[in-house]
Protein backbone atom coordinates (compact mmCIF):
# COMPACT_ATOMS: atom_id res chain seq x y z
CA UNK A 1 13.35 -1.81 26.53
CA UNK A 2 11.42 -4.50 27.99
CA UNK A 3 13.05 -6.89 25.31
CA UNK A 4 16.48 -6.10 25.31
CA UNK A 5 16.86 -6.37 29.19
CA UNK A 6 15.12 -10.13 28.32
CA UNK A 7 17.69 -10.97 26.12
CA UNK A 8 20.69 -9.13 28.60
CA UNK A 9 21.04 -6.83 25.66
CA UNK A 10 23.20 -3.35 26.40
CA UNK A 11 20.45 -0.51 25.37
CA UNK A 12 22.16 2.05 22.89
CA UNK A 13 22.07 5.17 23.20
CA UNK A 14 23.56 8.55 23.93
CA UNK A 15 22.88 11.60 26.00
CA UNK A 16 23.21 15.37 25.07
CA UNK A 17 22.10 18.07 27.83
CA UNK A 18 21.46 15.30 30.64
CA UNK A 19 18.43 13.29 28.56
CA UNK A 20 18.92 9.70 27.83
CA UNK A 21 16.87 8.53 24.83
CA UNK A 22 16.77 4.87 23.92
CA UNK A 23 17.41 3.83 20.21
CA UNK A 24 16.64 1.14 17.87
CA UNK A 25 19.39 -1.24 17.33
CA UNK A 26 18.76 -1.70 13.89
CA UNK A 27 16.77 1.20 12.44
CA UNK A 28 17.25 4.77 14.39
CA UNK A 29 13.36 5.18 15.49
CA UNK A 30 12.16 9.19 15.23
CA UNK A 31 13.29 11.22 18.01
CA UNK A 32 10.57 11.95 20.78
CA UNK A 33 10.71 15.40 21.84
CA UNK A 34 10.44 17.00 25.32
CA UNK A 35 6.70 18.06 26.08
CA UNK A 36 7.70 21.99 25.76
CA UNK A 37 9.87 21.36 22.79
CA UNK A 38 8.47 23.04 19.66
CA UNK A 39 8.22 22.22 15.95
CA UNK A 40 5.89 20.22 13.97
CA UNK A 41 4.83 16.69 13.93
CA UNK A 42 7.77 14.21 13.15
CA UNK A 43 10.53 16.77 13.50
CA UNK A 44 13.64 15.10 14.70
CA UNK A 45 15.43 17.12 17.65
CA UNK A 46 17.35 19.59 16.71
CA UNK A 47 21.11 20.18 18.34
CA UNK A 48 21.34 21.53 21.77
CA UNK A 49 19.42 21.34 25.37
CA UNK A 50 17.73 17.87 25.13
CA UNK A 51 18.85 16.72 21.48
CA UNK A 52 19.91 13.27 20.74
CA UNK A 53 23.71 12.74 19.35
CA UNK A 54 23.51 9.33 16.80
CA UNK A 55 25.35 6.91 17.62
CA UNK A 56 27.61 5.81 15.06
CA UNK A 57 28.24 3.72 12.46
CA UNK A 58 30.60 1.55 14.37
CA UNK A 59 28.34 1.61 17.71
CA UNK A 60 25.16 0.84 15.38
CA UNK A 61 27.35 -1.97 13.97
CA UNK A 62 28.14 -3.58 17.58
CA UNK A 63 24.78 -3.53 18.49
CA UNK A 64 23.42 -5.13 15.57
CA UNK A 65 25.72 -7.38 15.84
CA UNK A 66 24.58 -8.26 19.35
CA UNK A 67 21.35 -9.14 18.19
CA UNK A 68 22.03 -11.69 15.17
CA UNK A 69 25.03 -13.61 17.53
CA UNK A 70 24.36 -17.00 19.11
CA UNK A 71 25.09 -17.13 22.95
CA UNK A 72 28.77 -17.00 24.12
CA UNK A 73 29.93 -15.61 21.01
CA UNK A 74 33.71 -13.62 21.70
CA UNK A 75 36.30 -12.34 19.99
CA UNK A 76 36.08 -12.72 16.18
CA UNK A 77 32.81 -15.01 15.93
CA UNK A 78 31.15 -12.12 17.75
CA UNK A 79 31.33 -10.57 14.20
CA UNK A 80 32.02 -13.51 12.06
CA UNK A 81 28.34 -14.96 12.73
CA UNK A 82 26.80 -11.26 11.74
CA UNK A 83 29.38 -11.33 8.69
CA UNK A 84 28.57 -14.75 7.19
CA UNK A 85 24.46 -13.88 6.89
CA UNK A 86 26.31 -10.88 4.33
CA UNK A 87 28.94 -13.04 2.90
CA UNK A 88 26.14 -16.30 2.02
CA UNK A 89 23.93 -13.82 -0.20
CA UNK A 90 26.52 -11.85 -1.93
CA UNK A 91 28.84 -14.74 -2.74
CA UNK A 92 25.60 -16.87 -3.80
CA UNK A 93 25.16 -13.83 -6.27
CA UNK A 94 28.56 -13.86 -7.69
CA UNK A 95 28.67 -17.76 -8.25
CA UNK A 96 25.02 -17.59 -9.87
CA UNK A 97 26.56 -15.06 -12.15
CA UNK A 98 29.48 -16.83 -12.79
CA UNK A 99 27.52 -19.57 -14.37
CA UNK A 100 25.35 -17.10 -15.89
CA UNK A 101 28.19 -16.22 -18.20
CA UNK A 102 29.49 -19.70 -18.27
CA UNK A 103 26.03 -20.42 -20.39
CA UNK A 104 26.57 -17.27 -22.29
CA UNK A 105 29.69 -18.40 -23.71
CA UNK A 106 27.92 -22.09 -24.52
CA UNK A 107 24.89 -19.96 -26.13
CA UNK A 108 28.19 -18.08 -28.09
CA UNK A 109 29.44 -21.43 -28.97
CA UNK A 110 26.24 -22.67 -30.84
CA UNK A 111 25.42 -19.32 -32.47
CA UNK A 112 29.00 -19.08 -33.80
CA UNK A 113 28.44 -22.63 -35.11
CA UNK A 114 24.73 -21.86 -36.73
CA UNK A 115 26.02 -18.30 -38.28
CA UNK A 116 28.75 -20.24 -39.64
CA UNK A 117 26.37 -23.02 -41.43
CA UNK A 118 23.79 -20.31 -42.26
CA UNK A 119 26.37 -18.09 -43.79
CA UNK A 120 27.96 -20.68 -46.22
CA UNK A 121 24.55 -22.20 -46.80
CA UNK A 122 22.03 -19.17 -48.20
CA UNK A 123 24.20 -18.51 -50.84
CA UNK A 124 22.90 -15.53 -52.81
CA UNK A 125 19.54 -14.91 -51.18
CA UNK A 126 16.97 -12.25 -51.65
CA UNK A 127 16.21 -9.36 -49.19
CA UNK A 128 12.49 -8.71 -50.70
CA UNK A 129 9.44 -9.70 -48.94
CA UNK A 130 5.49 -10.69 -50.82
CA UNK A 131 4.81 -6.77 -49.45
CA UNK A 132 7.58 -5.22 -50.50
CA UNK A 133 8.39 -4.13 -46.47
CA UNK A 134 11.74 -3.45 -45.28
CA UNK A 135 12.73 -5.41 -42.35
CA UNK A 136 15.25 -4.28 -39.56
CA UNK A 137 17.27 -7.30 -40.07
CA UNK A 138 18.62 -8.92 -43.33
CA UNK A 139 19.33 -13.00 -44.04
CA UNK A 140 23.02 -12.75 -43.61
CA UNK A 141 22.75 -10.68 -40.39
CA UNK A 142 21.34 -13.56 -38.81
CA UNK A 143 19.06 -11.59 -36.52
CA UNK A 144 15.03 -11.46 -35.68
CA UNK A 145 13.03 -8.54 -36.87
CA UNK A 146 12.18 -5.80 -33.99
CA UNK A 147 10.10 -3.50 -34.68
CA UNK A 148 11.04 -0.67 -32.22
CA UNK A 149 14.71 -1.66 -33.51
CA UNK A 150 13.03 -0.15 -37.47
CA UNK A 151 11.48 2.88 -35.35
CA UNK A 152 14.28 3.62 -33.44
CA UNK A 153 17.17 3.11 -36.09
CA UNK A 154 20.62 2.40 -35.39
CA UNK A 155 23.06 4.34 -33.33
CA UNK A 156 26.16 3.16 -32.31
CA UNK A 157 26.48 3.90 -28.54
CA UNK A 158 29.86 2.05 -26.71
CA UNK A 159 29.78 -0.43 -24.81
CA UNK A 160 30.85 1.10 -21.80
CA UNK A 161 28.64 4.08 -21.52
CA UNK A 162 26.11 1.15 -21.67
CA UNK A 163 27.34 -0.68 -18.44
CA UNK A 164 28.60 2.35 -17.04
CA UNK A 165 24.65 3.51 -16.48
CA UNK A 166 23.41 0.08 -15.37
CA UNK A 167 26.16 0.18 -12.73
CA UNK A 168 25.44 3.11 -11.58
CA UNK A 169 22.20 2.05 -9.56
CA UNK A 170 24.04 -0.98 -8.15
CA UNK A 171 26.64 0.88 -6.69
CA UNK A 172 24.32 3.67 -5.03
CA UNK A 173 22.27 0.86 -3.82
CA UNK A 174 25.29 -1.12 -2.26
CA UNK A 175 26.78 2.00 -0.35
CA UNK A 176 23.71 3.00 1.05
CA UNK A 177 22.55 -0.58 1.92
CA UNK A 178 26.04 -0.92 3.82
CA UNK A 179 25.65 2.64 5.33
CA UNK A 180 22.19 1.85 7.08
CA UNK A 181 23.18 -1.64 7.81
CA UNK A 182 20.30 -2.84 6.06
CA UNK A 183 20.69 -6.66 5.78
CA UNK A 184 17.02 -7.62 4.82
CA UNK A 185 17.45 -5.36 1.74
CA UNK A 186 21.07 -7.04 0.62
CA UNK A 187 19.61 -10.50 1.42
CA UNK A 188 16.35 -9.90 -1.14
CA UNK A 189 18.16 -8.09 -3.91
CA UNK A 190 20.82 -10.87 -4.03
CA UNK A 191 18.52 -13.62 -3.68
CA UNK A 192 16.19 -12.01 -6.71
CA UNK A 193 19.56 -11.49 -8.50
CA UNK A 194 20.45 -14.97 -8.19
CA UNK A 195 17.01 -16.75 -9.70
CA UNK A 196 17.35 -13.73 -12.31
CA UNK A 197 20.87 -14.81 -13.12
CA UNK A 198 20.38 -18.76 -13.38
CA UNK A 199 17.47 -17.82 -15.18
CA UNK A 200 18.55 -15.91 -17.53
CA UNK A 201 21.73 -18.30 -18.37
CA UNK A 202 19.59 -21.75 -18.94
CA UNK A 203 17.63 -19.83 -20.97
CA UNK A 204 20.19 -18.81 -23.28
CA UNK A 205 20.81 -22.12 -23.59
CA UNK A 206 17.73 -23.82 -23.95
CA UNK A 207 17.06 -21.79 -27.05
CA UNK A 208 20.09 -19.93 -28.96
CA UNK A 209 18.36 -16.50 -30.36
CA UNK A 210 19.99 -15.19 -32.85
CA UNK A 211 22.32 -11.54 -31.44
CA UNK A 212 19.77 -8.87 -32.36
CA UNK A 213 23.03 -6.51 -33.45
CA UNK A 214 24.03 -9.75 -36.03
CA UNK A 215 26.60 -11.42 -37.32
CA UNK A 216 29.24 -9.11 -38.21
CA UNK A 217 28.82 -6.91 -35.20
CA UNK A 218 28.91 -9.87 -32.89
CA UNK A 219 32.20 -11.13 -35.10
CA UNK A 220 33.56 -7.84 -34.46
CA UNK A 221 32.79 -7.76 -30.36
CA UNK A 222 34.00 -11.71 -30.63
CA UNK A 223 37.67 -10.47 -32.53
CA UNK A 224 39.58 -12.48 -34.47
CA UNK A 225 41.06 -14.45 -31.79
CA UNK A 226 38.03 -14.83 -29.99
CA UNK A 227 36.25 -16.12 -33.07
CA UNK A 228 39.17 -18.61 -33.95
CA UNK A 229 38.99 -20.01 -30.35
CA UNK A 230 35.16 -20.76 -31.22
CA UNK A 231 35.68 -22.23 -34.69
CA UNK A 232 38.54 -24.56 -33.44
CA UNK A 233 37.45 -27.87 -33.42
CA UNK A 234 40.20 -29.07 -30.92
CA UNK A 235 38.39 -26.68 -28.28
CA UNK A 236 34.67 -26.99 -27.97
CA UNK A 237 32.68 -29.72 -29.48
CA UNK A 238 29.91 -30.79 -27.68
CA UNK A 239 29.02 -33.80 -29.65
CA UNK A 240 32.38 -35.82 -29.93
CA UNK A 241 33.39 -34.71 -26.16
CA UNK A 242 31.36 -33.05 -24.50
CA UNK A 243 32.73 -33.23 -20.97
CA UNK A 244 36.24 -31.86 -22.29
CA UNK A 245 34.31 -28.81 -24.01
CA UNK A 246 32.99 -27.99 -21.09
CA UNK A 247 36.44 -27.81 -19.10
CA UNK A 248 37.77 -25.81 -22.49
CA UNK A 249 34.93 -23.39 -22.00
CA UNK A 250 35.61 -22.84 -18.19
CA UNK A 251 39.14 -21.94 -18.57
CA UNK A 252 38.25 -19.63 -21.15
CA UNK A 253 35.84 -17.96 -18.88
CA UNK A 254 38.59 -17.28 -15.99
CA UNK A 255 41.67 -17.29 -17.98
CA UNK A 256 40.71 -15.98 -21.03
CA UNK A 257 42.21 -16.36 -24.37
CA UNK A 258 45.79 -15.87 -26.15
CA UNK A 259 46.28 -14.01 -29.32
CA UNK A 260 47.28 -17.52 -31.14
CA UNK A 261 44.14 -19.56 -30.46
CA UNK A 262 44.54 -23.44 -29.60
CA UNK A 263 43.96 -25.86 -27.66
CA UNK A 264 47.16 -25.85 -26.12
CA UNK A 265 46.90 -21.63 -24.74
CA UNK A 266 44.86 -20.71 -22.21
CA UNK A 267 46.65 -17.60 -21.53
CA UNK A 268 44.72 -14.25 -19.55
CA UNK A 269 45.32 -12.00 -22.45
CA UNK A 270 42.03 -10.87 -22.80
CA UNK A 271 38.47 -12.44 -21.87
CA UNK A 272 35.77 -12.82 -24.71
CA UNK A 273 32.18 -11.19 -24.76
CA UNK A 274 28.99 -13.03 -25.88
CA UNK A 275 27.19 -13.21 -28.82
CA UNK A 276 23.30 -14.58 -28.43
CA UNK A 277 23.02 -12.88 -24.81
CA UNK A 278 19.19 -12.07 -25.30
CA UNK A 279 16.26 -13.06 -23.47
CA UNK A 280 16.31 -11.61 -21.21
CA UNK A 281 18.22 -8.34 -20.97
CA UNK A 282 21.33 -8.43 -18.37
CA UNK A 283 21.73 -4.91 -18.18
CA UNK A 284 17.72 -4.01 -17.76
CA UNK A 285 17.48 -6.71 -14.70
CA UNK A 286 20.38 -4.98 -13.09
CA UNK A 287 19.38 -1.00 -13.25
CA UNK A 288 15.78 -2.01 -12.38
CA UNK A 289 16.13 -4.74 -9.51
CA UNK A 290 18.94 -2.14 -7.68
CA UNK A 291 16.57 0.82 -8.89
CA UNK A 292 13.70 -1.26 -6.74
CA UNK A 293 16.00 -2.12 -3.80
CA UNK A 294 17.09 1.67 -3.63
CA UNK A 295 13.35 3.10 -3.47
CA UNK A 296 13.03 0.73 -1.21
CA UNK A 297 15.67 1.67 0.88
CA UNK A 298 14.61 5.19 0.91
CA UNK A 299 11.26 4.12 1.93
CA UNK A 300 12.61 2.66 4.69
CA UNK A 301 14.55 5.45 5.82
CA UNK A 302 13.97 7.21 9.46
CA UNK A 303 17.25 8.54 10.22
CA UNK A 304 18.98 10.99 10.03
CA UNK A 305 16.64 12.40 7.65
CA UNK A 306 12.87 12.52 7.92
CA UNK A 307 10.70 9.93 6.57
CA UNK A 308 10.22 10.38 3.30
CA UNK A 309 7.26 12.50 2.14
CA UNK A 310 4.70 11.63 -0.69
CA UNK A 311 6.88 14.43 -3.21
CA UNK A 312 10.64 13.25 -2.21
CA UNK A 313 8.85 9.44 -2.69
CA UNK A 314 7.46 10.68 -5.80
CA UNK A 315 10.86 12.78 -6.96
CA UNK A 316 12.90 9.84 -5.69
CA UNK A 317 10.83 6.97 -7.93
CA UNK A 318 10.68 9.47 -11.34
CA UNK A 319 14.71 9.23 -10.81
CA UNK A 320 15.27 5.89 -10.28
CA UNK A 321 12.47 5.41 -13.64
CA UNK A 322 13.94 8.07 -15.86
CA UNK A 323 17.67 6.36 -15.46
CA UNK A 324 16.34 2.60 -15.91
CA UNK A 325 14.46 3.76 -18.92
CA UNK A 326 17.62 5.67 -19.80
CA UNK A 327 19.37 2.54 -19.87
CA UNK A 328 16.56 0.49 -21.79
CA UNK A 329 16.80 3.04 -24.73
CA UNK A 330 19.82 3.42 -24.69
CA UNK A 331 20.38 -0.46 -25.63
CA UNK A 332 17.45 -0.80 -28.06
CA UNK A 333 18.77 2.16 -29.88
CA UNK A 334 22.06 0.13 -30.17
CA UNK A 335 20.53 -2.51 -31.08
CA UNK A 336 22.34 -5.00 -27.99
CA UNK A 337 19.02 -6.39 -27.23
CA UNK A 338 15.51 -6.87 -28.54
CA UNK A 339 12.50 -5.48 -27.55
CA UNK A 340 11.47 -8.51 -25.56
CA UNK A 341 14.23 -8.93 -23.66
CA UNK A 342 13.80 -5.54 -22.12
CA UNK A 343 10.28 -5.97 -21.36
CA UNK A 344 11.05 -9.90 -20.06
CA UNK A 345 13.08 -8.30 -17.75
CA UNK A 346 11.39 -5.60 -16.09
CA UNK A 347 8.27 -7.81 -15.80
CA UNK A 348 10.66 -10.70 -14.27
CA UNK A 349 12.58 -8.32 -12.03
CA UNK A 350 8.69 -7.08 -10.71
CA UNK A 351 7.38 -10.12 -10.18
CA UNK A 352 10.39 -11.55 -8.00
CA UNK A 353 11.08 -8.76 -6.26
CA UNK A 354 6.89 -9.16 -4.88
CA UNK A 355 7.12 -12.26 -4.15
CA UNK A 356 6.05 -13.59 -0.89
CA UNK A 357 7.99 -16.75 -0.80
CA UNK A 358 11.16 -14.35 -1.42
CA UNK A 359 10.42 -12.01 1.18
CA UNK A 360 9.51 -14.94 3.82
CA UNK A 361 13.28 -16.65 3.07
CA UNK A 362 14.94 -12.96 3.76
CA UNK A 363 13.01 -12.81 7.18
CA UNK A 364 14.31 -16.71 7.84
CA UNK A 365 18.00 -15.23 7.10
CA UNK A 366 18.25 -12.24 8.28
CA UNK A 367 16.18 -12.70 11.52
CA UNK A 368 15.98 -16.24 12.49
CA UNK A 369 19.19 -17.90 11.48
CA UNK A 370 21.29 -18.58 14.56
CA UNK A 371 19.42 -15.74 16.27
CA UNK A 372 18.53 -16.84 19.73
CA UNK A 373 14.19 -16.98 20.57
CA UNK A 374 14.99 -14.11 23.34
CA UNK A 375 16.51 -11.84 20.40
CA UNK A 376 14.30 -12.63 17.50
CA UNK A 377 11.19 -10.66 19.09
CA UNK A 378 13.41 -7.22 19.02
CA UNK A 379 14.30 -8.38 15.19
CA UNK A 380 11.15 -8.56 14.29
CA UNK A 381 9.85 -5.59 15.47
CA UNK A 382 12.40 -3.35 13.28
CA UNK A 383 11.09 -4.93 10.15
CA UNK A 384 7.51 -4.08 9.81
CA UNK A 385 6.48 -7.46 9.95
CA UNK A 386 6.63 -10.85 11.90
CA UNK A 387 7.04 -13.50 8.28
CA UNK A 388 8.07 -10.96 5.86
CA UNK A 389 7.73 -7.56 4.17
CA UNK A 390 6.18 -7.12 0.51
CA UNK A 391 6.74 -3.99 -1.60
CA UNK A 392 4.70 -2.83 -4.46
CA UNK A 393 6.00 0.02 -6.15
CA UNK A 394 3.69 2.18 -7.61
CA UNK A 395 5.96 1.47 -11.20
CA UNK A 396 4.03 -2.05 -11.10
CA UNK A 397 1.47 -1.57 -13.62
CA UNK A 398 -1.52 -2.03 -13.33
CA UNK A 399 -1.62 -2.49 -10.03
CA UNK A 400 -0.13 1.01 -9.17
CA UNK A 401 -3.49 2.39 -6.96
CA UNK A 402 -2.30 -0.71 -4.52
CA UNK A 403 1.06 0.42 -4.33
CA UNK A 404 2.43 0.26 -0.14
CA UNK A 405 4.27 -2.29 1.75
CA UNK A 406 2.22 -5.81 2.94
CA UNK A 407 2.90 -7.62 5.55
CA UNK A 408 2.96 -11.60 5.60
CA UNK A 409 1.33 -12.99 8.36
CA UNK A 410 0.77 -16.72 10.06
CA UNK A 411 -2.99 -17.19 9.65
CA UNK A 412 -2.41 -20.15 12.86
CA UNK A 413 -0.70 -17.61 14.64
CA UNK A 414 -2.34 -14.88 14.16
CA UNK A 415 -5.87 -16.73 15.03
CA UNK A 416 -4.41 -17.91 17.68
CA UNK A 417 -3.60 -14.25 19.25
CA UNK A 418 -6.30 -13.15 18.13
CA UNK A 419 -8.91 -15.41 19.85
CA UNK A 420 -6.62 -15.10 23.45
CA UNK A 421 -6.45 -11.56 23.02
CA UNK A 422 -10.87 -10.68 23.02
CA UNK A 423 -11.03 -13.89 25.12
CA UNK A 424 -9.27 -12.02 27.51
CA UNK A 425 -10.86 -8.61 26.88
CA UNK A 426 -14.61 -10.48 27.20
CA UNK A 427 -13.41 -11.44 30.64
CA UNK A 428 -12.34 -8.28 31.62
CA UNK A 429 -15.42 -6.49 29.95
CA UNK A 430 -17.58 -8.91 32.00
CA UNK A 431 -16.01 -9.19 35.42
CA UNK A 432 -14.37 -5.41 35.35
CA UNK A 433 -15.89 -3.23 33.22
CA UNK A 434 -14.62 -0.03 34.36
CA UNK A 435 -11.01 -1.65 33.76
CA UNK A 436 -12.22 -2.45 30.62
CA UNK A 437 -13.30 1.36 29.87
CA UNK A 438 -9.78 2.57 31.02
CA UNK A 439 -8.13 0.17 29.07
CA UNK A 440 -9.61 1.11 26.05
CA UNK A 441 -9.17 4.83 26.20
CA UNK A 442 -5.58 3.66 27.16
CA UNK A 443 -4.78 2.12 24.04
CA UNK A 444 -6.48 4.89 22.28
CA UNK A 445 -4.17 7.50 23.94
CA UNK A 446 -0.79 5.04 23.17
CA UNK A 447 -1.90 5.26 19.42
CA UNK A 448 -2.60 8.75 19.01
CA UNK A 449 0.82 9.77 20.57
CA UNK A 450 3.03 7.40 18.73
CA UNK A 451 4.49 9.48 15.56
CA UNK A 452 5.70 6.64 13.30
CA UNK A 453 4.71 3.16 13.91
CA UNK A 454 7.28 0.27 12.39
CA UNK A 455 4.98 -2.56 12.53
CA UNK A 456 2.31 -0.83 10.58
CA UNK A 457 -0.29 -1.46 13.39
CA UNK A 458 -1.04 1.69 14.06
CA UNK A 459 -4.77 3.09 14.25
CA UNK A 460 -5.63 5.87 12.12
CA UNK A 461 -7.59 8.80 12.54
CA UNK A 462 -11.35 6.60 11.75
CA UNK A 463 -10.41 3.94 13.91
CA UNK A 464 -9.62 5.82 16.61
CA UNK A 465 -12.62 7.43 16.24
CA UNK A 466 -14.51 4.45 16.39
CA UNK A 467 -12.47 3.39 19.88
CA UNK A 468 -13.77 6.45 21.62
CA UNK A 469 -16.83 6.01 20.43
CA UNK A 470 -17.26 2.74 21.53
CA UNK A 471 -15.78 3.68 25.38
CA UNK A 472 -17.94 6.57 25.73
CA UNK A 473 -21.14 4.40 24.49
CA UNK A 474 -20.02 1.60 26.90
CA UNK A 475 -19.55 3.96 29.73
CA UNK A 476 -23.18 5.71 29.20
CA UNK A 477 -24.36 2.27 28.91
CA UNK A 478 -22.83 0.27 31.33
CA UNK A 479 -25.73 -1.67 33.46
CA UNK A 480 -26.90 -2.86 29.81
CA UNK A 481 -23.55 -4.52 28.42
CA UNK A 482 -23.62 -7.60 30.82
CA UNK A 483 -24.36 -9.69 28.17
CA UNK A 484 -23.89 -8.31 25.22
CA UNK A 485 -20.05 -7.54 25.30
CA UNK A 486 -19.41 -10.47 23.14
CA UNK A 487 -21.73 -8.84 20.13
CA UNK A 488 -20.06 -5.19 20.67
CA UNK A 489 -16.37 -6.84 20.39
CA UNK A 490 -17.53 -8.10 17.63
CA UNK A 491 -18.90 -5.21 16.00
């Protein structure tokens, strides 16, 4: 309260039965109850006498937006400053996968090329090995051996069902994201979806690996007139002209190609899949990043539900794992991937998404960006953490047992406070200790009635323990902790 009447913020809230409860502008806090109100601990109030009506989704929205806007922002900058820190992120996602494709269609290019040389080059070659083993791929195919490929076998799944489960996560993860207004979350997943997508596309082109389905099932996904448009010399070639190949292969990409394939017909009749789209998997980077920013979400999640318990956690993760799994099968058994590019990607996805230097840039965006010094404090507050928020989900093996959110701190900073803060309480310990007694059972009594704590400061049951213990042993002792304050601080 204290900081939004700073910053000449409007507090929001709503009043049912005569109680006014203040609310977080960004995350609804838990409800605090009346003193005779019953139920257990963390129950939200329930309708009638005293209960708290939510604002909306449009009032949440206003005040949000009141927070991220520079000073003197009216009329439509009041929400165009709030709507450009969604815009930046989601369109730098689109572009980044935009050229993601654009070197999918080069890696095409050069496979299409190689296949064609290796095809009219091996002649009639021989599928036996010195063992006498059976591979999963043969010479003409084109592709690598894979050995889960052998276990599995081959079963032809369509495409669609295929992207139809890895956008499934996306799209739960984008509703609920907009829902709870939850612009840290959109800012990380698009930033990690950006370095996974420029990854992934100069890696395709930095080393063509052969299509793990091979050559006639990529000629097949390619079609005739697709396959033509690659083979034409008057379209791409990168070593007489290689500036004009690259303008050929751009207005393939958004205008796709005609049914008579030349250089002369850049017509939208239909647009042209890749061949060589391996390492890493597309699809598996997808389910699992959105899978991660959905858990995460629901982590995060205070209202209108309860905060989630260890079981709806635990039911909530198996979901999200079974269906991103699902999805990983589902394309090995297919044969649209190898075995490495599935596990390339979930390890990739992990180790972005837990990165600290990620998380500190979403905090920057999201919290500091054209947000006025008076504002930023009440920011802060609602995100758990002052530099940024890291999540380990307990899906990162092996490092499962430290699963939980981290916080990112300033070690200057922090030092800083730290040092002024038992500066301060030596002083107070030395010139008042009685004040010094109160103050600590004071702080031990704001801690134990606080229900849910969003910074994560909060004492637990030991520590508090410890508190009282120390104020009861320095009010027994108090003519012998003249000089020796400094040492029990300390301790």
């Amino acid at each position: 309260q204290e900081f939004a009447t700073a910053a000449e913020l409007r507090p929001l809230s709503r009043t049912r039965g005569g109680n006014s409860r203040q609310l977080d502008p960004v995350w609804i806090p838990e409800v605090s109850r009346d003193d005779n109100s019953s139920g257990s601990d963390g129950d939200y109030a329930s309708e009638g006498e005293g209960a708290v009506s939510y604002p909306s989704w449009c009032e949440r929205l206003r005040h949000v937006v009141e927070l991220h806007c520079p000073p003197g922002a009216t009329g439509g900058a009041f929400y165009g400053w709030y709507l450009v820190k969604w815009i930046v992120p989601g369109l730098s996602f689109f572009m980044s996968f935009m050229i993601q494709n654009y070197f999918l269609h080069i890696a095409t290019y050069f496979y299409v090329q190689w296949m064609y040389r290796l095809e009219h080059s091996i002649g009639k070659a021989t599928e036996a090995t010195y063992t006498g083993e059976t591979l999963s791929s043969q010479i003409g195919q084109g592709s690598l051996h894979d050995i889960t490929a052998a276990t599995l076998g081959y079963h032809d799944i369509p495409t669609y069902a295929i992207d139809g489960i890895s956008m499934s996560i996306p799209v739960c993860w984008l509703m609920m994201v907009v829902y709870y207004l939850n612009l840290h979350l959109f800012t990380k997943c698009c930033l990690c979806g950006t370095l996974l997508a420029l990854g992934k596309g100069a890696l395709s082109v930095l080393t063509i690996v052969p299509d793990s389905i091979g050559w006639s099932a990529c000629k097949a996904r390619l079609g005739p007139e697709g396959l033509a448009w690659f083979q034409d010399p008057h379209n791409v070639n990168f070593q007489e002209h290689p500036a004009r190949s690259m303008m050929d292969l751009l207005r393939m990409q958004v205008f796709g190609i005609s049914t008579t394939a030349g250089k002369d017909h850049y017509v939208a009749f239909r647009t042209v899949r890749f061949c060589a789209d391996m390492l890493y998997s597309g699809h598996t980077y997808a389910a699992s990043l959105f899978a991660l920013g959905l858990y995460d979400a629901f982590l995060s999640l205070n209202h209108p539900l309860k905060k989630p318990t260890f079981w709806l956690r635990f039911l909530i993760g198996c979901v999200l794992a079974c269906v991103v799994l699902a999805d990983a099968s589902i394309m090995l058994m297919n044969q649209f991937h190898y075995t490495i590019d599935v596990v390339m990607a979930l390890l990739v996805v992990l180790l972005y998404y837990t990165n600290a230097a990620i998380a500190r840039v979403v905090v920057w965006w999201a919290d500091e960006v054209w947000v006025p010094k008076g504002k930023r404090l009440r920011l802060k507050r609602t995100t758990g953490g002052w530099y940024g928020e890291v999540l380990i989900p307990p899906c990162f093996l092996p490092f499962c047992l430290i699963a939980g959110r981290y916080n990112i701190s300033n070690s200057s900073d922090e030092v800083c406070l730290h040092k002024a803060i038992l500066m301060h309480a030596a002083h107070v310990a030395h010139t008042e200790p009685a004040r010094f007694i109160v103050m600590l059972r004071e702080i031990a009594d704001y801690h134990r009635s606080r229900e849910t704590d969003p910074s994560g400061l909060k004492l637990d049951r030991e520590e508090l323990r410890i508190l009282e213990k120390l104020a009861n042993e320095l009010e027994e002792g108090m003519d012998y902790m003249k000089g020796d304050v400094e040492n029990l601080l300390e301790n």
